[in-house]
N, C-alpha and C. Protein backbone atom coordinates (compact mmCIF):
# COMPACT_ATOMS: atom_id res chain seq x y z
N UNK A 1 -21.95 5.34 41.37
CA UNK A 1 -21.04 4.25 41.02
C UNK A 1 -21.22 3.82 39.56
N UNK A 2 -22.53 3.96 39.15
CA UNK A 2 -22.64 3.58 37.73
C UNK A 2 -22.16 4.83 36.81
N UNK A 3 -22.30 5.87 36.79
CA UNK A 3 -21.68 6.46 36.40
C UNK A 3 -20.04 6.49 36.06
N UNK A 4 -19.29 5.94 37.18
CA UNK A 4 -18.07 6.34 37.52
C UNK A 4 -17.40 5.01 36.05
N UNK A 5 -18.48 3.60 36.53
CA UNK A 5 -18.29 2.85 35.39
C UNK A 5 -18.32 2.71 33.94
N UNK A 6 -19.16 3.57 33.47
CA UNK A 6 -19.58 4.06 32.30
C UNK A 6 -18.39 4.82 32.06
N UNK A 7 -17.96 5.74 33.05
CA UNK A 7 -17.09 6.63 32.48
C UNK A 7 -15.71 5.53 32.16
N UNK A 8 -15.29 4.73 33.07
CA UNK A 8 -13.85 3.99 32.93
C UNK A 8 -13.93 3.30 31.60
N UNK A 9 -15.23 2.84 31.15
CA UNK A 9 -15.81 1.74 30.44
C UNK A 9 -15.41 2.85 28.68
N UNK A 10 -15.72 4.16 28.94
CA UNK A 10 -15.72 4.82 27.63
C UNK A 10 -14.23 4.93 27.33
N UNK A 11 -13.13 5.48 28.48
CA UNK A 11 -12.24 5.57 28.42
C UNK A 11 -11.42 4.30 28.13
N UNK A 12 -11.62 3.54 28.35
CA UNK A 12 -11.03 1.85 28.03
C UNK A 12 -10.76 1.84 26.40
N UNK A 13 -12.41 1.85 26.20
CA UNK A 13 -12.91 1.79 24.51
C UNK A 13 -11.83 2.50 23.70
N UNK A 14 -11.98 3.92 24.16
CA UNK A 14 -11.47 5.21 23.60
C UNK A 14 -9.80 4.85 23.69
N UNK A 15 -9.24 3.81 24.52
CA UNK A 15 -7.52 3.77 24.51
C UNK A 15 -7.62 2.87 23.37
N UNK A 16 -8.41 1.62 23.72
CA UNK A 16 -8.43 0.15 22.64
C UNK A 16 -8.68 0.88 20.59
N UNK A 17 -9.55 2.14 20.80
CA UNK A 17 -9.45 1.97 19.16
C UNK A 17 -9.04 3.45 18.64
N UNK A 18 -8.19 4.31 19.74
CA UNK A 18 -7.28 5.32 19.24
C UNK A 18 -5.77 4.63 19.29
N UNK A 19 -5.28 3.57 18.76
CA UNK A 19 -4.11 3.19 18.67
C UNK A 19 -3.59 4.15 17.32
N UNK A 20 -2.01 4.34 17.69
CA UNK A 20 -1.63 4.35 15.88
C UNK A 20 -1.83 6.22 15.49
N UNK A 21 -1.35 5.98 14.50
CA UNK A 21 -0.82 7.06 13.84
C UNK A 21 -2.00 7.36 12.88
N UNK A 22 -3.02 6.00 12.71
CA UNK A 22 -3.96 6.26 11.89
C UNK A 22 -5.30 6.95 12.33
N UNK A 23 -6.23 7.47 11.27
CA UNK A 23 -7.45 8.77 11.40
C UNK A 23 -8.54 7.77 12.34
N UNK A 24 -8.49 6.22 12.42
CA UNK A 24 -9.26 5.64 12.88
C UNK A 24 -10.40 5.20 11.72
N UNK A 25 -11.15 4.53 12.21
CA UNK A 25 -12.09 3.48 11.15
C UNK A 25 -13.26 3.89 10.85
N UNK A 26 -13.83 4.48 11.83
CA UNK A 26 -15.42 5.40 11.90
C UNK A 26 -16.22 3.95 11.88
N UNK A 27 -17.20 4.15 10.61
CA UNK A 27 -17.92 3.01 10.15
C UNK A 27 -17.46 2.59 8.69
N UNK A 28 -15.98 2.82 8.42
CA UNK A 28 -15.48 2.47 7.40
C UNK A 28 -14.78 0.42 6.95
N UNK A 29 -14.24 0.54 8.72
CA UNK A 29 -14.40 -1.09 8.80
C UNK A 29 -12.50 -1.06 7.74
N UNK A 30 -11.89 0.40 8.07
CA UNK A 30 -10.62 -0.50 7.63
C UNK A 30 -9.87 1.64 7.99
N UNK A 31 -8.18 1.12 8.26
CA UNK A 31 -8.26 1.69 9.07
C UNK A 31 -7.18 3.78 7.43
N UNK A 32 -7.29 4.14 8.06
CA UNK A 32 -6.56 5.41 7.15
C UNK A 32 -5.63 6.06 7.64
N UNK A 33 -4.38 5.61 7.09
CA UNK A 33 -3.71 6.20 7.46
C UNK A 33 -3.55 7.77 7.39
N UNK A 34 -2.54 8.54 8.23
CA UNK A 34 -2.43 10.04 8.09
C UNK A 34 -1.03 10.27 6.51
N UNK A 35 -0.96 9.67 6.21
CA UNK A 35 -0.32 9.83 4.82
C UNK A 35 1.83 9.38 5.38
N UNK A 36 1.69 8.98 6.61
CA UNK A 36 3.44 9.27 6.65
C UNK A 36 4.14 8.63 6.02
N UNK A 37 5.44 9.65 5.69
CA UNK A 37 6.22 8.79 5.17
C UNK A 37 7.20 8.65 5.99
N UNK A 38 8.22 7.19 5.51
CA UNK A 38 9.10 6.35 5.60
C UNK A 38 9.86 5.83 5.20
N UNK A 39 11.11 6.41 5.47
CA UNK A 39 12.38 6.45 4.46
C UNK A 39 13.47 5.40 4.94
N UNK A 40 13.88 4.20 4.16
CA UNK A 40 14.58 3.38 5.19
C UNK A 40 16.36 3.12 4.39
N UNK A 41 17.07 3.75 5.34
CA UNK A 41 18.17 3.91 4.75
C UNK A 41 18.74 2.06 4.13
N UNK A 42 19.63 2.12 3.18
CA UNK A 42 20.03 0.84 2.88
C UNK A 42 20.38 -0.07 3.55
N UNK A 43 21.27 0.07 4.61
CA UNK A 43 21.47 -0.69 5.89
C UNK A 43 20.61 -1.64 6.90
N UNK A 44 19.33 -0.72 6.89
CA UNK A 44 18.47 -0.65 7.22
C UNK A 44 17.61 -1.55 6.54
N UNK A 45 17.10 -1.68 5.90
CA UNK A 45 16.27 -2.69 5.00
C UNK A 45 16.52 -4.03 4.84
N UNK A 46 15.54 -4.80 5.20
CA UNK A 46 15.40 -6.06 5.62
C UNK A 46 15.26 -7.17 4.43
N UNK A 47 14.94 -8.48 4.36
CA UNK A 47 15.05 -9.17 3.69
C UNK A 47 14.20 -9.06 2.47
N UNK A 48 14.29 -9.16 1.04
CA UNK A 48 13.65 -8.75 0.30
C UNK A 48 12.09 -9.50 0.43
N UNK A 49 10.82 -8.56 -0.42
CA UNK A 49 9.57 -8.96 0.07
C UNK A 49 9.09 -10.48 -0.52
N UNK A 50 9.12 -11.37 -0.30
CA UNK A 50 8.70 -12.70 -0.90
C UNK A 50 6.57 -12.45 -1.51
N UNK A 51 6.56 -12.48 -2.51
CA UNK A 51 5.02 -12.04 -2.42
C UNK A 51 4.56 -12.71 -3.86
N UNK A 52 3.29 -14.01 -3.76
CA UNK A 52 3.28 -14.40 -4.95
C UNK A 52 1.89 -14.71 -4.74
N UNK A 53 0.82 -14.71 -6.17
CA UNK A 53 -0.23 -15.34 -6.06
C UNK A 53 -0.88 -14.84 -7.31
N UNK A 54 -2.07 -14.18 -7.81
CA UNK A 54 -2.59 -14.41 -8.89
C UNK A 54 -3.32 -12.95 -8.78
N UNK A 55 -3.45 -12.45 -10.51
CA UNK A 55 -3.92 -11.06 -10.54
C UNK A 55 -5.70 -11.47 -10.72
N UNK A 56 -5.37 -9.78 -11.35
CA UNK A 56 -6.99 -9.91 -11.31
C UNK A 56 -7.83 -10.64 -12.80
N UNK A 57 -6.74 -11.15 -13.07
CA UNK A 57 -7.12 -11.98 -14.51
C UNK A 57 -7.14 -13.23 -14.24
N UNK A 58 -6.39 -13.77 -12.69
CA UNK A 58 -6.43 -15.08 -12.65
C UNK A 58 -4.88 -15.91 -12.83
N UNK A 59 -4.19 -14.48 -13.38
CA UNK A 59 -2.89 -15.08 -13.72
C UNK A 59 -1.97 -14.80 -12.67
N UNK A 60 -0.78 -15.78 -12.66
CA UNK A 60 0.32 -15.91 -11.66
C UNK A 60 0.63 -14.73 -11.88
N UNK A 61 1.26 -13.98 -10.65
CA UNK A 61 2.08 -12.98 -9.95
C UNK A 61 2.76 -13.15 -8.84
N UNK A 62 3.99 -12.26 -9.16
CA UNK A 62 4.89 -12.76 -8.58
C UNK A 62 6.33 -11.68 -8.36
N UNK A 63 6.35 -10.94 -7.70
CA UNK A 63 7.22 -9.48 -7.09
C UNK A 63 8.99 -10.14 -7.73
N UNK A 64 8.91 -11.43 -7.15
CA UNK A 64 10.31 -11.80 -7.41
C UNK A 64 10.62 -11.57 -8.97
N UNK A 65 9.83 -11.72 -9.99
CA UNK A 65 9.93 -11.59 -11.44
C UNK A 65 10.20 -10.33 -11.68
N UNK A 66 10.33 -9.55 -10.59
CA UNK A 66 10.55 -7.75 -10.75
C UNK A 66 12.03 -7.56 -10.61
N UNK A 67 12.54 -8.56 -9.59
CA UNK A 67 13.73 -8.24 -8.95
C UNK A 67 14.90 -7.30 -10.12
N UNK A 68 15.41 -6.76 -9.70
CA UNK A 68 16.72 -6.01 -10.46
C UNK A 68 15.75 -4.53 -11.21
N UNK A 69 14.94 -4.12 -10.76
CA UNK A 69 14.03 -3.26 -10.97
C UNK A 69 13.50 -2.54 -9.51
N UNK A 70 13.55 -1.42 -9.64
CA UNK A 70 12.35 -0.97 -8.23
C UNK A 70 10.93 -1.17 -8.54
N UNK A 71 10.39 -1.53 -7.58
CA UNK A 71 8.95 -2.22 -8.02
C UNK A 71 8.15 -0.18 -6.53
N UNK A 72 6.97 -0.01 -7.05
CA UNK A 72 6.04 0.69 -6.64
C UNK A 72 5.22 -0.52 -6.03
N UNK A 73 4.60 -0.35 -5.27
CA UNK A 73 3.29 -1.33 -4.34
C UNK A 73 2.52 -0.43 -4.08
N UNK A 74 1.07 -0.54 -4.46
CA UNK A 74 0.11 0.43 -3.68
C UNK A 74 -1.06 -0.81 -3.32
N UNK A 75 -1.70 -0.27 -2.71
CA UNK A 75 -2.54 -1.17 -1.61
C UNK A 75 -4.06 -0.13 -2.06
N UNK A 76 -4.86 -1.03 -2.21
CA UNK A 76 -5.83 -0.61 -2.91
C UNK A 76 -7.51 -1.63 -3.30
N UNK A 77 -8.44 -0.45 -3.27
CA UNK A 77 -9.75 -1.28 -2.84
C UNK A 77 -10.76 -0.40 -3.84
N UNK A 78 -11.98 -1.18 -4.56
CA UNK A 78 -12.29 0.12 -5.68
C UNK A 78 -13.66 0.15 -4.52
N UNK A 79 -13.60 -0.20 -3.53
CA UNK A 79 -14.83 0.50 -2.72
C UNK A 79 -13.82 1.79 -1.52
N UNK A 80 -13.05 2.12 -1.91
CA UNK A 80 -11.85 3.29 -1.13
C UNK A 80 -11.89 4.68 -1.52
N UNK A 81 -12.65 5.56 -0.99
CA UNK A 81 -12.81 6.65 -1.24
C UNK A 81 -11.09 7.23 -1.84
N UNK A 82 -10.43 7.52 -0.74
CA UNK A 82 -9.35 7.67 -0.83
C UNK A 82 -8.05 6.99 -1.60
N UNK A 83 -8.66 5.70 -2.15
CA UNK A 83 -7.98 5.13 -3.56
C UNK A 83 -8.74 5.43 -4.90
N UNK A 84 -10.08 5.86 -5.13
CA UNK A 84 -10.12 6.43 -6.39
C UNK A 84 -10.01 7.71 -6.26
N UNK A 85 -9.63 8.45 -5.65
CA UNK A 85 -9.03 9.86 -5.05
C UNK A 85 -7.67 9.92 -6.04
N UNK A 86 -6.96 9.53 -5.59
CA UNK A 86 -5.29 8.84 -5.78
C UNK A 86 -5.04 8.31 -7.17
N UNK A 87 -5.96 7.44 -7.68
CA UNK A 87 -5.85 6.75 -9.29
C UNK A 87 -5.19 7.01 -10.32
N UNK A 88 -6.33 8.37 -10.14
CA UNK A 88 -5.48 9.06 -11.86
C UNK A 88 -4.15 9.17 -11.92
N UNK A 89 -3.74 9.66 -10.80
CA UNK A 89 -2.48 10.52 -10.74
C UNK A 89 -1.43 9.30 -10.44
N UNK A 90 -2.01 7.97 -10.12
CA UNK A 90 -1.05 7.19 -10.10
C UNK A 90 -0.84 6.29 -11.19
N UNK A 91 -2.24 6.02 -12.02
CA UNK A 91 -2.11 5.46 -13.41
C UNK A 91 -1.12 7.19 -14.27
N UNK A 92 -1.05 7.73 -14.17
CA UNK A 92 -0.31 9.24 -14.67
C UNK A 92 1.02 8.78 -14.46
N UNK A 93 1.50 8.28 -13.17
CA UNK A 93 2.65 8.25 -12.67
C UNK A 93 3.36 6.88 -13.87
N UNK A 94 2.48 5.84 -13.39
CA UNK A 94 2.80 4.67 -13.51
C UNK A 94 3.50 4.82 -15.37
N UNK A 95 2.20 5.71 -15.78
CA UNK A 95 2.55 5.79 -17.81
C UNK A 95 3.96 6.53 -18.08
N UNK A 96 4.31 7.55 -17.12
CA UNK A 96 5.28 8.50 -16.97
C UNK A 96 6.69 7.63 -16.52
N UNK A 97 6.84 6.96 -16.14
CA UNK A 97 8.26 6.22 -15.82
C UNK A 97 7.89 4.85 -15.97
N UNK A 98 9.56 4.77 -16.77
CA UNK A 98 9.74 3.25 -17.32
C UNK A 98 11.12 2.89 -16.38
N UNK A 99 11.19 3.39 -15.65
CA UNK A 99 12.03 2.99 -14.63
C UNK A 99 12.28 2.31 -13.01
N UNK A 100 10.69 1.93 -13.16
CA UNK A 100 10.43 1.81 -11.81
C UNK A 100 8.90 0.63 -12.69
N UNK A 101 8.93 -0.74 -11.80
CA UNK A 101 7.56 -1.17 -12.12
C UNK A 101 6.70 -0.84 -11.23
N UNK A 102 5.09 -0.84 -11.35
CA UNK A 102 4.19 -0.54 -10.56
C UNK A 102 3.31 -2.14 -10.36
N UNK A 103 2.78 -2.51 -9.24
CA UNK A 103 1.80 -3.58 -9.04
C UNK A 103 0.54 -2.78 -7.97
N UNK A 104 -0.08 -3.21 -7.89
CA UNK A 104 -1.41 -2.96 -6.81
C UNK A 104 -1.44 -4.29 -6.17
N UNK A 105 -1.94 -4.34 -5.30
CA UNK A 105 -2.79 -5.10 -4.22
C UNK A 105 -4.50 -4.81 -3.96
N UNK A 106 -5.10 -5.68 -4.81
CA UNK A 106 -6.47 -5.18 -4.22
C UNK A 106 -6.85 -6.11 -3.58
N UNK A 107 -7.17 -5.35 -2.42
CA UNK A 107 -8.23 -6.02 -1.58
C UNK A 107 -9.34 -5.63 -1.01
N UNK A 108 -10.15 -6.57 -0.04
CA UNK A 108 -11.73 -6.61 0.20
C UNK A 108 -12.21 -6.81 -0.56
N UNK A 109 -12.22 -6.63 -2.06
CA UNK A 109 -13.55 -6.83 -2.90
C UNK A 109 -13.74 -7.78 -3.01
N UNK A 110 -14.96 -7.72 -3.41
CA UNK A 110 -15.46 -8.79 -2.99
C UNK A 110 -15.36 -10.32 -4.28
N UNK A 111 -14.95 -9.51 -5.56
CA UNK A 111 -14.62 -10.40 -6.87
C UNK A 111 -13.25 -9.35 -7.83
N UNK A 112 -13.23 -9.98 -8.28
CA UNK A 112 -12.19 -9.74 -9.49
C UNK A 112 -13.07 -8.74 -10.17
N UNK A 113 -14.03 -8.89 -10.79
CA UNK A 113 -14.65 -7.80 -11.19
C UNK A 113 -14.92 -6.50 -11.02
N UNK A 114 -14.71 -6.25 -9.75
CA UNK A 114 -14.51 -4.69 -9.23
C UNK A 114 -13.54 -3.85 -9.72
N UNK A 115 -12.20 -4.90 -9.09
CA UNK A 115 -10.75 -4.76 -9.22
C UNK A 115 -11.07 -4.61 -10.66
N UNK A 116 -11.38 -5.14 -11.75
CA UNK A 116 -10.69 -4.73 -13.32
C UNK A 116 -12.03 -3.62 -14.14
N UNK A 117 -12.91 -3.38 -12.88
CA UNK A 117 -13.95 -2.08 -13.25
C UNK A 117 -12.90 -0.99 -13.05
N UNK A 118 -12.70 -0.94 -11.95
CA UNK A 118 -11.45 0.41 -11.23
C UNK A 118 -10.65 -0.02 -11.90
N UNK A 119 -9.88 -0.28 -12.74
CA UNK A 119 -8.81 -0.41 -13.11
C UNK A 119 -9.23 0.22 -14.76
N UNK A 120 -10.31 -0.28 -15.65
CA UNK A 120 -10.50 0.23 -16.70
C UNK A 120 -10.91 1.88 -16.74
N UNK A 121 -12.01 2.01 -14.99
CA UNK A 121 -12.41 3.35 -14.91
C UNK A 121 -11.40 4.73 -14.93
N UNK A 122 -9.90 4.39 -14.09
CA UNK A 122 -9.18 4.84 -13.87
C UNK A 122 -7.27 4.59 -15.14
N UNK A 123 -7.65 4.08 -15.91
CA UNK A 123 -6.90 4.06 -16.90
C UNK A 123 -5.35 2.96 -16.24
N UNK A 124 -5.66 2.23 -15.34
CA UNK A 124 -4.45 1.69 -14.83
C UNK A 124 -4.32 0.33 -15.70
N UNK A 125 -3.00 0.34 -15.94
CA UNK A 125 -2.59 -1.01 -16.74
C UNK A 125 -1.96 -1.62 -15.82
N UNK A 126 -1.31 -1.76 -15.00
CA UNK A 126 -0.25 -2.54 -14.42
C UNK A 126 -1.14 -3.61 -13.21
N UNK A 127 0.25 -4.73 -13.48
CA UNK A 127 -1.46 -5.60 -13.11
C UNK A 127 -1.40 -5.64 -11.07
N UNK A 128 -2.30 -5.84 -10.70
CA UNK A 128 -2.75 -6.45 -9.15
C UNK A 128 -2.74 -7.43 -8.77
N UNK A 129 -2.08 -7.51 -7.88
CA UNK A 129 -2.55 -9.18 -6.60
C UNK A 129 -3.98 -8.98 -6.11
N UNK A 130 -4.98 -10.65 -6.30
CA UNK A 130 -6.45 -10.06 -5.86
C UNK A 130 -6.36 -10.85 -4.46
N UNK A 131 -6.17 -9.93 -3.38
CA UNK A 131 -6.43 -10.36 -2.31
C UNK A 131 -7.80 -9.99 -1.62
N UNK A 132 -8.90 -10.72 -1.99
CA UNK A 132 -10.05 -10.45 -0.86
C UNK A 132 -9.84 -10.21 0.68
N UNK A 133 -9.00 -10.91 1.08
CA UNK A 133 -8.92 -11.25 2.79
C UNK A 133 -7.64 -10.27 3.04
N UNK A 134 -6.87 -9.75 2.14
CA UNK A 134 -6.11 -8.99 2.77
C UNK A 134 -4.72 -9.52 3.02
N UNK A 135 -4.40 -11.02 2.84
CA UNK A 135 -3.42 -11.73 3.33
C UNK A 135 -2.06 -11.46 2.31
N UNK A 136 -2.25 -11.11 1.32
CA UNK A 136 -0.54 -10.39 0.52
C UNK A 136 0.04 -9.12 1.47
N UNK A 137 -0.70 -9.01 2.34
CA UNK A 137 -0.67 -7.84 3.14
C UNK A 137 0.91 -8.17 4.24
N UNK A 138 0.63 -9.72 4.52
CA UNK A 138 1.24 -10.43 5.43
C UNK A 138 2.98 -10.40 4.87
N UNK A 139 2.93 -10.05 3.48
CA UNK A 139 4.62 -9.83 2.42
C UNK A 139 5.30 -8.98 3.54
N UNK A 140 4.55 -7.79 3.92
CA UNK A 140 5.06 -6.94 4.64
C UNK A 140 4.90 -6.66 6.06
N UNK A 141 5.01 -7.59 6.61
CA UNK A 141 5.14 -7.15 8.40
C UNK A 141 5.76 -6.15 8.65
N UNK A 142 5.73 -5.47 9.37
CA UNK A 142 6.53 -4.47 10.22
C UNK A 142 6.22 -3.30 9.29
N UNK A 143 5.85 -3.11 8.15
CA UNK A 143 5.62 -1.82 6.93
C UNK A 143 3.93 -1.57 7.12
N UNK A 144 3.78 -2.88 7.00
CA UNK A 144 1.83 -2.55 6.72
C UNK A 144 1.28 -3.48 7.59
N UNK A 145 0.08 -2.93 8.18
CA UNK A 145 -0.97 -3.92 9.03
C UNK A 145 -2.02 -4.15 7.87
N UNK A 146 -3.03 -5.22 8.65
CA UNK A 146 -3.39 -5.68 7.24
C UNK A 146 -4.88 -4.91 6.90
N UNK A 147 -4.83 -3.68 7.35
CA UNK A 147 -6.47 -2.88 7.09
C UNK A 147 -6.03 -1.88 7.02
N UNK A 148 -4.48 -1.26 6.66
CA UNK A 148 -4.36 0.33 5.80
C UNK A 148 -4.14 0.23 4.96
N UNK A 149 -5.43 1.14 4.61
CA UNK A 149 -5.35 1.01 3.30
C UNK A 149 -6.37 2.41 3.03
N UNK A 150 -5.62 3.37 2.07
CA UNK A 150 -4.46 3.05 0.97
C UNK A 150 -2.79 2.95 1.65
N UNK A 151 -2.45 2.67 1.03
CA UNK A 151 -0.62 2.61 1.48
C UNK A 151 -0.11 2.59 -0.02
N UNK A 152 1.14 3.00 0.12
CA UNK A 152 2.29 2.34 -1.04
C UNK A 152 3.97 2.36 -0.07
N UNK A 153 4.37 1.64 -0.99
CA UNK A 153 5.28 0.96 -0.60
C UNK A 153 6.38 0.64 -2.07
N UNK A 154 7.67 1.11 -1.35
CA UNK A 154 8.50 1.11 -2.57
C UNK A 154 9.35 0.61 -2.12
N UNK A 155 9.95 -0.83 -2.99
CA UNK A 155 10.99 -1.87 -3.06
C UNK A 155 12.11 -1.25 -4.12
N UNK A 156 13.31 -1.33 -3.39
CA UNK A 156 14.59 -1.01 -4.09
C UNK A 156 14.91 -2.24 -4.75
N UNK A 157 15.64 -2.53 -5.99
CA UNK A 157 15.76 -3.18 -7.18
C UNK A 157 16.30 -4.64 -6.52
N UNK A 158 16.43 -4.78 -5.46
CA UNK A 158 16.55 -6.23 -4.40
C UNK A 158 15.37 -6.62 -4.21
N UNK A 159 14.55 -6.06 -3.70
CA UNK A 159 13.41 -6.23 -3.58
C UNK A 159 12.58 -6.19 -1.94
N UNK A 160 13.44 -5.20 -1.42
CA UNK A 160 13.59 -4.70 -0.15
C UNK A 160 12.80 -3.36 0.23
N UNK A 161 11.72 -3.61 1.53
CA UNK A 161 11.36 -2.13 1.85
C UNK A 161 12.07 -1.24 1.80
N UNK A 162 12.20 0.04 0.63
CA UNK A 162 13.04 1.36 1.11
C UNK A 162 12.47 2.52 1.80
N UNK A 163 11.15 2.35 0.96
CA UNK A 163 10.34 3.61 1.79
C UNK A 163 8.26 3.26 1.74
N UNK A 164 7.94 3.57 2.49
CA UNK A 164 6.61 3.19 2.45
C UNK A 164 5.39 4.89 3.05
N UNK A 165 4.32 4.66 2.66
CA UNK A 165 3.58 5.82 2.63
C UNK A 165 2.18 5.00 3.26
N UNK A 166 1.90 5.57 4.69
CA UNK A 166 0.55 4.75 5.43
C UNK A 166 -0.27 5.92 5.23
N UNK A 167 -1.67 5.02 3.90
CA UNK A 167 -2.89 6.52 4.19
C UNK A 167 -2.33 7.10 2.50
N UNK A 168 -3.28 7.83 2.69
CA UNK A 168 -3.50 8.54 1.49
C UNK A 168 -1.96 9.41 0.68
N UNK A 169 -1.62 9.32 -0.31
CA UNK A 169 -0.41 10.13 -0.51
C UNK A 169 -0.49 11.59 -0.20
N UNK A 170 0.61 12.50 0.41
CA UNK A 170 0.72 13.53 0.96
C UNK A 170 0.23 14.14 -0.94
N UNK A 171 1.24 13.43 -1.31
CA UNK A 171 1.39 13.98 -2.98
C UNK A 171 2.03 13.31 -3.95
N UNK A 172 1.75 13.66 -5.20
CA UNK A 172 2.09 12.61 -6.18
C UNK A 172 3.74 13.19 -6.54
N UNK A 173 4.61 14.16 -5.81
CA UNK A 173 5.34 14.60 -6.03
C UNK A 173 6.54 13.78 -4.93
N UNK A 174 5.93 13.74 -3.82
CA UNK A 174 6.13 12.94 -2.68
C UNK A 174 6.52 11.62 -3.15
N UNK A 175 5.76 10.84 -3.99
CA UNK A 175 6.01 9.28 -4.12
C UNK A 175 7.21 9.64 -5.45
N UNK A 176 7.20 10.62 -6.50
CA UNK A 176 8.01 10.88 -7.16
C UNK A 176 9.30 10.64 -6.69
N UNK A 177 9.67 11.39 -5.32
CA UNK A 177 10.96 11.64 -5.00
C UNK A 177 11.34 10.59 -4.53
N UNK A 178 10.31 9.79 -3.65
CA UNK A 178 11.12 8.78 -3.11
C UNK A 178 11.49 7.86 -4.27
N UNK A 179 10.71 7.86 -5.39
CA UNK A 179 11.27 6.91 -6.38
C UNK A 179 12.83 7.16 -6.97
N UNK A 180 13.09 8.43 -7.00
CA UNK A 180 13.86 8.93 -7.54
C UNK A 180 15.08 8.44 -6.38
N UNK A 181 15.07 8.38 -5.98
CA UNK A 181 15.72 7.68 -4.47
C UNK A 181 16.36 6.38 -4.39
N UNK A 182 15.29 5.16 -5.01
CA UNK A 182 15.55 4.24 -4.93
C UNK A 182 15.96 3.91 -6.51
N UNK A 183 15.94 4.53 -7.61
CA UNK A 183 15.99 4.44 -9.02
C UNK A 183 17.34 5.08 -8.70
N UNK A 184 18.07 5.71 -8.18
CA UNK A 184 19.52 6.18 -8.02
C UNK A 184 20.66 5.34 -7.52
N UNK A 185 19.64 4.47 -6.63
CA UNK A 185 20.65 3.50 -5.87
C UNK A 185 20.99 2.59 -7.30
N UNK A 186 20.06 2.21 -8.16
CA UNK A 186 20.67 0.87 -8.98
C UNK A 186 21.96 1.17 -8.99
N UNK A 187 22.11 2.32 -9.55
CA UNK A 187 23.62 2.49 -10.49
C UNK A 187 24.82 2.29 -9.45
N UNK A 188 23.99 2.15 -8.00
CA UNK A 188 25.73 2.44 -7.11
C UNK A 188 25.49 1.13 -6.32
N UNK A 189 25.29 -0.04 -6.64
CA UNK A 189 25.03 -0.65 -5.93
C UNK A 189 24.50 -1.27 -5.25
N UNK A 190 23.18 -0.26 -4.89
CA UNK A 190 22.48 -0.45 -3.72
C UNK A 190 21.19 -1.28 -3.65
């Protein structure tokens, strides 16, 4: 009988923390996504993201000051294997198009100081929301839970989810296109 319990007891565990599309947490304490993407036709896309608070300098930020622009979002931690993985090629991206703004979200760390170590280590200029607790996370319900991380997330020039990426980028060619996507709509409208 104890056995039979142990066994229901593992299987319980094993339903409660294989939820999701994500690789799971290990002893990482936050969760990774498998890289998918998410393409959300115009129709489709919900009220633009309301998201305001202070970078890693201390200064106001604020997504709405983007509006009439596609804004890039990446979600990001300089203790993230899989975000200084990603860096270069996204400070690369970010220098490479003036058509699209880029912001970060860092969170967990534990100070501002991390956030603008990784940021000098990795050549990124564009500035971050410093969320320790994770709560800018909350801009995006239904796109992001508040422990994947890395993610990005791309707002069409309203300032509306168009497409989002849970987990590590498949490729830096990948976030290319979808930009190219939402940088097409300005001209028609959308």
């Amino acid at each position: 009988m104890t056995a039979r319990i142990a066994a229901l007891l593992t299987v319980a565990l094993l339903a409660l923390t294989g939820c999701g599309g994500g690789q799971g947490t290990g002893d990482k304490g936050y969760i990774t996504g498998d890289g998918t993407v998410r393409e959300l036709p115009v129709a489709d896309r919900g009220t633009p993201v309301r998201l305001d608070g202070v970078d890693l300098a201390g200064e106001p930020l604020s997504v709405a000051d983007l509006r009439g622009t596609p804004v890039v979002v990446i979600v990001w931690g300089s203790w993230c294997p899989p975000c200084r993985a990603e860096a270069p090629e996204l400070a690369e991206l970010a220098h490479a198009r003036d058509d699209v703004a880029f912001v970060g979200i860092n969170i967990r760390d534990p100070s501002e100081a991390n956030g603008l170590s990784f940021n000098r280590r990795f050549g990124i200029d564009y500035p971050s929301f410093f969320s320790p607790t994770g709560e800018a996370l909350l801009a995006f319900r239904g796109t992001l839970t508040p422990n994947s991380i890395p993610s990005t997330v791309v707002l069409d020039a309203s300032g509306r989810v168009a497409a989002s990426i849970i987990g590590p980028l498949p490729s830096i060619g990948t976030l290319n296109a979808l930009i190219d996507t939402v940088v097409d709509e300005v001209g028609q409208d959308g």
